[in-house]
PDB file of N, CA and C in Angstrom:
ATOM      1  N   UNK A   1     -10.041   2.776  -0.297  1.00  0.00           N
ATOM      2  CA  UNK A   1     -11.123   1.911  -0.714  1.00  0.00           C
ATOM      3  C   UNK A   1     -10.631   0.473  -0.859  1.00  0.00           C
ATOM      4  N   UNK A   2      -9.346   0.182  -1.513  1.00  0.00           N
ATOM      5  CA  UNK A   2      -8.755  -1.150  -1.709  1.00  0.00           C
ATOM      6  C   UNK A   2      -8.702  -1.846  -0.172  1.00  0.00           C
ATOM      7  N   UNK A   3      -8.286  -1.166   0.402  1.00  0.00           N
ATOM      8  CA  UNK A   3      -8.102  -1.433   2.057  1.00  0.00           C
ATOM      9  C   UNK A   3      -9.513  -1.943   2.474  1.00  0.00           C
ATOM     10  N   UNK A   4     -10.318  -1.450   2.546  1.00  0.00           N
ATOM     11  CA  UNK A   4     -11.797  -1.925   3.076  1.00  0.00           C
ATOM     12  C   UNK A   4     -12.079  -3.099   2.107  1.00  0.00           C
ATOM     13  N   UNK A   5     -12.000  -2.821   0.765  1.00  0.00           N
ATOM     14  CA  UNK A   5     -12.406  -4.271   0.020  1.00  0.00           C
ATOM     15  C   UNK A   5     -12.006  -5.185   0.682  1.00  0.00           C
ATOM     16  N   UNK A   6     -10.837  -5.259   0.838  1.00  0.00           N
ATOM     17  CA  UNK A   6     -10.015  -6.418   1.187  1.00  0.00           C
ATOM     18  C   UNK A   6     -10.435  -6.789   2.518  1.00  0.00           C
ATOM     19  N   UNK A   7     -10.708  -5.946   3.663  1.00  0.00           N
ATOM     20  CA  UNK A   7     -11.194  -6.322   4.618  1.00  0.00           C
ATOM     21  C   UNK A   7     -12.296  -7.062   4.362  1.00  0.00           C
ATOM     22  N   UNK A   8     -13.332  -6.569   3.981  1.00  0.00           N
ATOM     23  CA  UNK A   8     -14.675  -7.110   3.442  1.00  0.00           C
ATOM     24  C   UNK A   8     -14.493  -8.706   2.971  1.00  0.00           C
ATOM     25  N   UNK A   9     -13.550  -8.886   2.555  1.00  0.00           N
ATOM     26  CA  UNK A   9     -13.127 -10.481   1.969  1.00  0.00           C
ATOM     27  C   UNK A   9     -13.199 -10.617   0.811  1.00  0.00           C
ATOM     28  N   UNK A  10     -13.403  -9.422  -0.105  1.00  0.00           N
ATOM     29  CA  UNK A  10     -12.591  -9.351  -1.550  1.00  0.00           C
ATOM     30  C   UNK A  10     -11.746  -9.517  -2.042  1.00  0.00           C
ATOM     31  N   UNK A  11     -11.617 -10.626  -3.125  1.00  0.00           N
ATOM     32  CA  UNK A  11     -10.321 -10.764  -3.399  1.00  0.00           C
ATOM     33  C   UNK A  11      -9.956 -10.359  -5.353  1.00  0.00           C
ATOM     34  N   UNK A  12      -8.709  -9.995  -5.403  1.00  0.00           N
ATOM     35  CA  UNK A  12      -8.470  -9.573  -6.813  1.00  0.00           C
ATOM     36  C   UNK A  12      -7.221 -10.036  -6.800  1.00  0.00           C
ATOM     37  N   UNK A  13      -6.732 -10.499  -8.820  1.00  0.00           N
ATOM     38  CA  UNK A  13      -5.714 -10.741  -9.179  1.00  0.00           C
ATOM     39  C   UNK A  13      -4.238 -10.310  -9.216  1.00  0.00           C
ATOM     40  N   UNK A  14      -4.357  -8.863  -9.476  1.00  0.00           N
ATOM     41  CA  UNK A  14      -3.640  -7.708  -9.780  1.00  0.00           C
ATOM     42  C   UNK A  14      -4.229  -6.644  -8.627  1.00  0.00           C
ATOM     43  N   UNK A  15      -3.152  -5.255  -8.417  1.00  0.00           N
ATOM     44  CA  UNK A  15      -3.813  -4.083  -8.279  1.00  0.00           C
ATOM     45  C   UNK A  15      -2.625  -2.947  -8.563  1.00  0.00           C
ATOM     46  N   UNK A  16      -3.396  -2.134  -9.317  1.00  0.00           N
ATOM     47  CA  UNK A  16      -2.414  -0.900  -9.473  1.00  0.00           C
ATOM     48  C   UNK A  16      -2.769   0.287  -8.856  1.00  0.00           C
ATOM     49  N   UNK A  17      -1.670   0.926  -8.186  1.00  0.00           N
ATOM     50  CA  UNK A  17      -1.966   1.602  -7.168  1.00  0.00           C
ATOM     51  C   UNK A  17      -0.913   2.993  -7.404  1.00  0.00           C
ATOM     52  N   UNK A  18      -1.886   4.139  -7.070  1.00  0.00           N
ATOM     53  CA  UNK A  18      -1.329   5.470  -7.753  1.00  0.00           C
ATOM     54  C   UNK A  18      -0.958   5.857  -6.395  1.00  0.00           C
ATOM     55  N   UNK A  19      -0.022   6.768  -6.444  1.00  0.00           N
ATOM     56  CA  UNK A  19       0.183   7.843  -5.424  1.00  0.00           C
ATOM     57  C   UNK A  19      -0.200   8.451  -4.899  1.00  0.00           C
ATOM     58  N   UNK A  20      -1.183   9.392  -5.525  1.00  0.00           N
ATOM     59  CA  UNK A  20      -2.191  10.446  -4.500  1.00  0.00           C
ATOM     60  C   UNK A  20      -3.204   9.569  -5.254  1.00  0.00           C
ATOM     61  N   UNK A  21      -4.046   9.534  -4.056  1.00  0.00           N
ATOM     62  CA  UNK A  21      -5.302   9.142  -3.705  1.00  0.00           C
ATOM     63  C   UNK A  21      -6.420   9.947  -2.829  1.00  0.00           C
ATOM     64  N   UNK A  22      -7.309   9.859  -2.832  1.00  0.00           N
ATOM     65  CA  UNK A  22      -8.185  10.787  -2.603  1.00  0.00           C
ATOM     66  C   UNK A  22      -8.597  10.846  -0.977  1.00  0.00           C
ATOM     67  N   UNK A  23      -8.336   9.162  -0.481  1.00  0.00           N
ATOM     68  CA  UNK A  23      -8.607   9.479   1.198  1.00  0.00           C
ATOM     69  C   UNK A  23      -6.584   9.032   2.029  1.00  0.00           C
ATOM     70  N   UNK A  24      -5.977   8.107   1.041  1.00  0.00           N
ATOM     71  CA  UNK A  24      -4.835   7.587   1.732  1.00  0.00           C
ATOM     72  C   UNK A  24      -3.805   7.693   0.267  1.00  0.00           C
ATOM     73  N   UNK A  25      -2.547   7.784   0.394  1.00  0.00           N
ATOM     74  CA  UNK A  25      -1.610   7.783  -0.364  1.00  0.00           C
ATOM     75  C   UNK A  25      -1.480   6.389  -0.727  1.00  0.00           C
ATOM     76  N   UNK A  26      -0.703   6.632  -1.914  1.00  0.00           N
ATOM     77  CA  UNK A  26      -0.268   5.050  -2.578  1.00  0.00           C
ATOM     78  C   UNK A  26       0.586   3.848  -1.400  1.00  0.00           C
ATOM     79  N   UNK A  27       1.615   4.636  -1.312  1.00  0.00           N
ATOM     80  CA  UNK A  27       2.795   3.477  -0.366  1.00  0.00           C
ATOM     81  C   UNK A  27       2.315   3.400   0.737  1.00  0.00           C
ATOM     82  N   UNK A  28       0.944   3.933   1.275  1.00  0.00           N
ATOM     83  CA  UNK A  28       0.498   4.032   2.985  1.00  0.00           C
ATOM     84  C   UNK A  28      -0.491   2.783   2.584  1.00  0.00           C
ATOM     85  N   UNK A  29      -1.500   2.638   1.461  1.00  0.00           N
ATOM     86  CA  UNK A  29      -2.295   1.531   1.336  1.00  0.00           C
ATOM     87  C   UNK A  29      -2.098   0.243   0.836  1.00  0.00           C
ATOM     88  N   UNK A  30      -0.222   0.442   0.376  1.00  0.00           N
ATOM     89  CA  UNK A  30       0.518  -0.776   0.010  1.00  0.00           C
ATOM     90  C   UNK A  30       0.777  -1.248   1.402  1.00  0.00           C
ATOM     91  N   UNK A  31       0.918  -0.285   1.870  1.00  0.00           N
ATOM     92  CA  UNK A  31       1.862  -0.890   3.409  1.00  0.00           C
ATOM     93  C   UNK A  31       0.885  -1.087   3.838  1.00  0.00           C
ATOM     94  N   UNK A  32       0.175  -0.741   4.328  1.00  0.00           N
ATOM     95  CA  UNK A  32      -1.371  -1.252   5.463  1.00  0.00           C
ATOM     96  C   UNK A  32      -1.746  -2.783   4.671  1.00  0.00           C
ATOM     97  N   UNK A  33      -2.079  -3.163   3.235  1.00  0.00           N
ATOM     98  CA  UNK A  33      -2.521  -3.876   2.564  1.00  0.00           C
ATOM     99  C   UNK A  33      -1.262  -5.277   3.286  1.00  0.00           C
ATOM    100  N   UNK A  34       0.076  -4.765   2.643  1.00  0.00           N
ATOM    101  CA  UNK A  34       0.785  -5.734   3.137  1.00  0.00           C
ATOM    102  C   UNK A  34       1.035  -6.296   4.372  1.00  0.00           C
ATOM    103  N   UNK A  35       0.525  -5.618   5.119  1.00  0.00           N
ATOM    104  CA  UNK A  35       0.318  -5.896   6.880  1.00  0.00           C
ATOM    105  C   UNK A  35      -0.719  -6.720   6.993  1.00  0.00           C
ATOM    106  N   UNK A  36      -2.057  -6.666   5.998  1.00  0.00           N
ATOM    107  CA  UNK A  36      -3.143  -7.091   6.127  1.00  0.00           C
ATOM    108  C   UNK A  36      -2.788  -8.856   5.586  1.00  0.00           C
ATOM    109  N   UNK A  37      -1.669  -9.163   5.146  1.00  0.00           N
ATOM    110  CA  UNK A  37      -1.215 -10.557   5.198  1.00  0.00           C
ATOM    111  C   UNK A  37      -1.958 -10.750   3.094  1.00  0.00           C
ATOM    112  N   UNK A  38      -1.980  -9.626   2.185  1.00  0.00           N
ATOM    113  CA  UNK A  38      -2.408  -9.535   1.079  1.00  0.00           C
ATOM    114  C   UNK A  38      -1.045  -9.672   0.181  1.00  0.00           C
ATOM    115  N   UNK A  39      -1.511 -10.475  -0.427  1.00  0.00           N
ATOM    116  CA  UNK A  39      -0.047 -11.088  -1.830  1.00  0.00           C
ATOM    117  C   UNK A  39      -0.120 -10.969  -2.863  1.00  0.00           C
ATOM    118  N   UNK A  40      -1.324 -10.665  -3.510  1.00  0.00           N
ATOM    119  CA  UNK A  40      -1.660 -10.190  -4.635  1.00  0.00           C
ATOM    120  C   UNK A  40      -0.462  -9.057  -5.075  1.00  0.00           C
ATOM    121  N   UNK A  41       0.208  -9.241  -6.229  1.00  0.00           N
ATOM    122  CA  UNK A  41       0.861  -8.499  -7.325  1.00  0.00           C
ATOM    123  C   UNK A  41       0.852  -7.053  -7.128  1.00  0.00           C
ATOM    124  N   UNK A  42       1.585  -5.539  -6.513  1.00  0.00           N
ATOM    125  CA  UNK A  42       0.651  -4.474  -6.225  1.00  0.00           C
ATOM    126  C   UNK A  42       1.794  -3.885  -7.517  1.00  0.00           C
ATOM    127  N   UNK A  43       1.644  -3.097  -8.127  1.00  0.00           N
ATOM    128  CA  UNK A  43       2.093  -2.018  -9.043  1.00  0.00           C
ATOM    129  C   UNK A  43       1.550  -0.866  -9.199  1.00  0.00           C
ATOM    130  N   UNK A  44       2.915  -0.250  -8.906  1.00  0.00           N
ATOM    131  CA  UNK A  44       2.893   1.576  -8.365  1.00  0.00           C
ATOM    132  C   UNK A  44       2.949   1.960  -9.862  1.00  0.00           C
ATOM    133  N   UNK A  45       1.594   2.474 -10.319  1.00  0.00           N
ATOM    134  CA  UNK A  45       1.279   3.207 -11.725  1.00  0.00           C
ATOM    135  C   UNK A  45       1.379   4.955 -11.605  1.00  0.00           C
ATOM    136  N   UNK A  46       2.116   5.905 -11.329  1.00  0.00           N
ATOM    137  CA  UNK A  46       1.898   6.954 -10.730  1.00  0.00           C
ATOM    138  C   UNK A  46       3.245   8.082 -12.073  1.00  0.00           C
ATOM    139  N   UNK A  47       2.430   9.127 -11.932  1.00  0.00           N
ATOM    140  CA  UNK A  47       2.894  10.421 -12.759  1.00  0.00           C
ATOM    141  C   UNK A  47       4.261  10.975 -11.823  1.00  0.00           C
ATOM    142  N   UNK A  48       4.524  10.193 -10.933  1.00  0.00           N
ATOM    143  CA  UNK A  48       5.787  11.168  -9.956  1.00  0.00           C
ATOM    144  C   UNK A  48       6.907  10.091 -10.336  1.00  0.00           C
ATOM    145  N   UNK A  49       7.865  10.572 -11.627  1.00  0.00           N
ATOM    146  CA  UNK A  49       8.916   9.847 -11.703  1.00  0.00           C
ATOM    147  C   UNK A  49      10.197   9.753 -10.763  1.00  0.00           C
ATOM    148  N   UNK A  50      10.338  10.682  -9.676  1.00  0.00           N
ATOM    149  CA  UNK A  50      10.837  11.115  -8.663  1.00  0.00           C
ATOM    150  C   UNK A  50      11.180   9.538  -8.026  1.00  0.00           C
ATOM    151  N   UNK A  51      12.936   9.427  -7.951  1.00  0.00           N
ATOM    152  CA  UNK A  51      13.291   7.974  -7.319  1.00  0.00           C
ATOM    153  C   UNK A  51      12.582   8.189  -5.796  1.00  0.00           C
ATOM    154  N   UNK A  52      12.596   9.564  -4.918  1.00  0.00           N
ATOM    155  CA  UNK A  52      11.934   8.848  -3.926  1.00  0.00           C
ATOM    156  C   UNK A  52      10.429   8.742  -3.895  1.00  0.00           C
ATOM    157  N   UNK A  53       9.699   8.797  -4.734  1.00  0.00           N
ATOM    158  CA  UNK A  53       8.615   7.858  -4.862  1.00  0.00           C
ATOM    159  C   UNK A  53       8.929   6.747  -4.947  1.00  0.00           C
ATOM    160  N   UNK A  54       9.650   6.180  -5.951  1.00  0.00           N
ATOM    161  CA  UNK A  54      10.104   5.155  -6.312  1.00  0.00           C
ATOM    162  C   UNK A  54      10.498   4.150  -5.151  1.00  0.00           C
ATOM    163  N   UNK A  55      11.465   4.865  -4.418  1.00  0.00           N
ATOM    164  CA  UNK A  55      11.595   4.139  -3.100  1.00  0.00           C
ATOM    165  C   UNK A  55      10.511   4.225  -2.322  1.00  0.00           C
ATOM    166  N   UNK A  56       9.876   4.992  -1.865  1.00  0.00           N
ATOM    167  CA  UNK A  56       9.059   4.805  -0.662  1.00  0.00           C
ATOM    168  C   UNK A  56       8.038   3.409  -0.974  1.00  0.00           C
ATOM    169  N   UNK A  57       7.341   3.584  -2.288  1.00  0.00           N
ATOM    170  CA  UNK A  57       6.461   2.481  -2.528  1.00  0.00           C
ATOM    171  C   UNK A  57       7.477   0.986  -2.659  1.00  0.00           C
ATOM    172  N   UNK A  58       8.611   0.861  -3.115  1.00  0.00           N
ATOM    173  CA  UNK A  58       9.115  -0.908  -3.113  1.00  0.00           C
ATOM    174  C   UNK A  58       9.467  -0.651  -1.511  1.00  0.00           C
ATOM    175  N   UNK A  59       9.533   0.194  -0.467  1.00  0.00           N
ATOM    176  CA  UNK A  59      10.010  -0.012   0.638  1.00  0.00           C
ATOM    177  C   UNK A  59       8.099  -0.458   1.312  1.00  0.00           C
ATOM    178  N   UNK A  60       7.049  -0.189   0.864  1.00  0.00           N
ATOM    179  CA  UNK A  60       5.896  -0.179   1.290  1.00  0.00           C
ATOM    180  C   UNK A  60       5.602  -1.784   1.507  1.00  0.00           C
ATOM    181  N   UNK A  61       6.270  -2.163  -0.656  1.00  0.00           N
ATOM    182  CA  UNK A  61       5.423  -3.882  -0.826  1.00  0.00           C
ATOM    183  C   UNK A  61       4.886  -4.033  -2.131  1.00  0.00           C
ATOM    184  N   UNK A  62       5.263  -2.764  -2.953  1.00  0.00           N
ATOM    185  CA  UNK A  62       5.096  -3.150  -4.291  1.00  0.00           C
ATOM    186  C   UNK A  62       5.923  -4.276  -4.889  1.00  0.00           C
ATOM    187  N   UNK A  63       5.216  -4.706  -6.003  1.00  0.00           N
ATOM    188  CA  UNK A  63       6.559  -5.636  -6.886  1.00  0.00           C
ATOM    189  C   UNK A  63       7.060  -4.641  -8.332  1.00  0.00           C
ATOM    190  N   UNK A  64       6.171  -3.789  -8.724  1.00  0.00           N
ATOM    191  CA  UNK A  64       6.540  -3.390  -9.692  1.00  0.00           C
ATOM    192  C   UNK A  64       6.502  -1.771 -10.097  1.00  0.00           C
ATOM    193  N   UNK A  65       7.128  -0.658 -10.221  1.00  0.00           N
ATOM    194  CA  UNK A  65       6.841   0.588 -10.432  1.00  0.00           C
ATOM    195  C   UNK A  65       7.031   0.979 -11.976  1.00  0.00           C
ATOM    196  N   UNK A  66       6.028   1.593 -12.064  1.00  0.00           N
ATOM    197  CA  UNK A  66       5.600   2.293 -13.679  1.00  0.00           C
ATOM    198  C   UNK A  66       5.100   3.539 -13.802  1.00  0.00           C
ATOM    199  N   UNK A  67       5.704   4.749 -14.280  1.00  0.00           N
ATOM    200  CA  UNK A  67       5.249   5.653 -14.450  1.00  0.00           C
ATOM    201  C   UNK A  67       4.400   5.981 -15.419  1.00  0.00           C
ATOM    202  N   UNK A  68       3.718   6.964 -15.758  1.00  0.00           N
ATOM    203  CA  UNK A  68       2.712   7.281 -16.532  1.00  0.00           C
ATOM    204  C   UNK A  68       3.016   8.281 -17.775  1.00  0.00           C
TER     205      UNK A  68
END
């Protein structure tokens, strides 16, 4: 859904972005987002304390990871 906003020409300050998601995963809509030329702040808020979560999302384009 963040992905289409943004297409649409929505813009936001922040976004926090979970891991499982209901149509695309967390680090797949960081990475598409960051392709989309988007700079906005992204922080991985997600229940999987697991370092390779951890990695996959700062390898995506997060700035910040926080578990839950």
């Amino acid at each position: 859904v963040a992905v289409d906003y943004f297409k649409e020409g929505r813009t936001y300050d922040l976004m926090l972005m979970d891991k499982e998601m209901l149509f695309m995963d967390g680090h797949k809509a960081t990475r598409q987002l960051r392709t989309m030329g988007v700079k906005i702040p992204i922080i991985a808020l997600t229940g999987n304390a697991l370092q390779s979560d951890k990695d996959l999302f700062f390898e995506a384009g997060v700035d910040a990871f926080q578990t839950k």
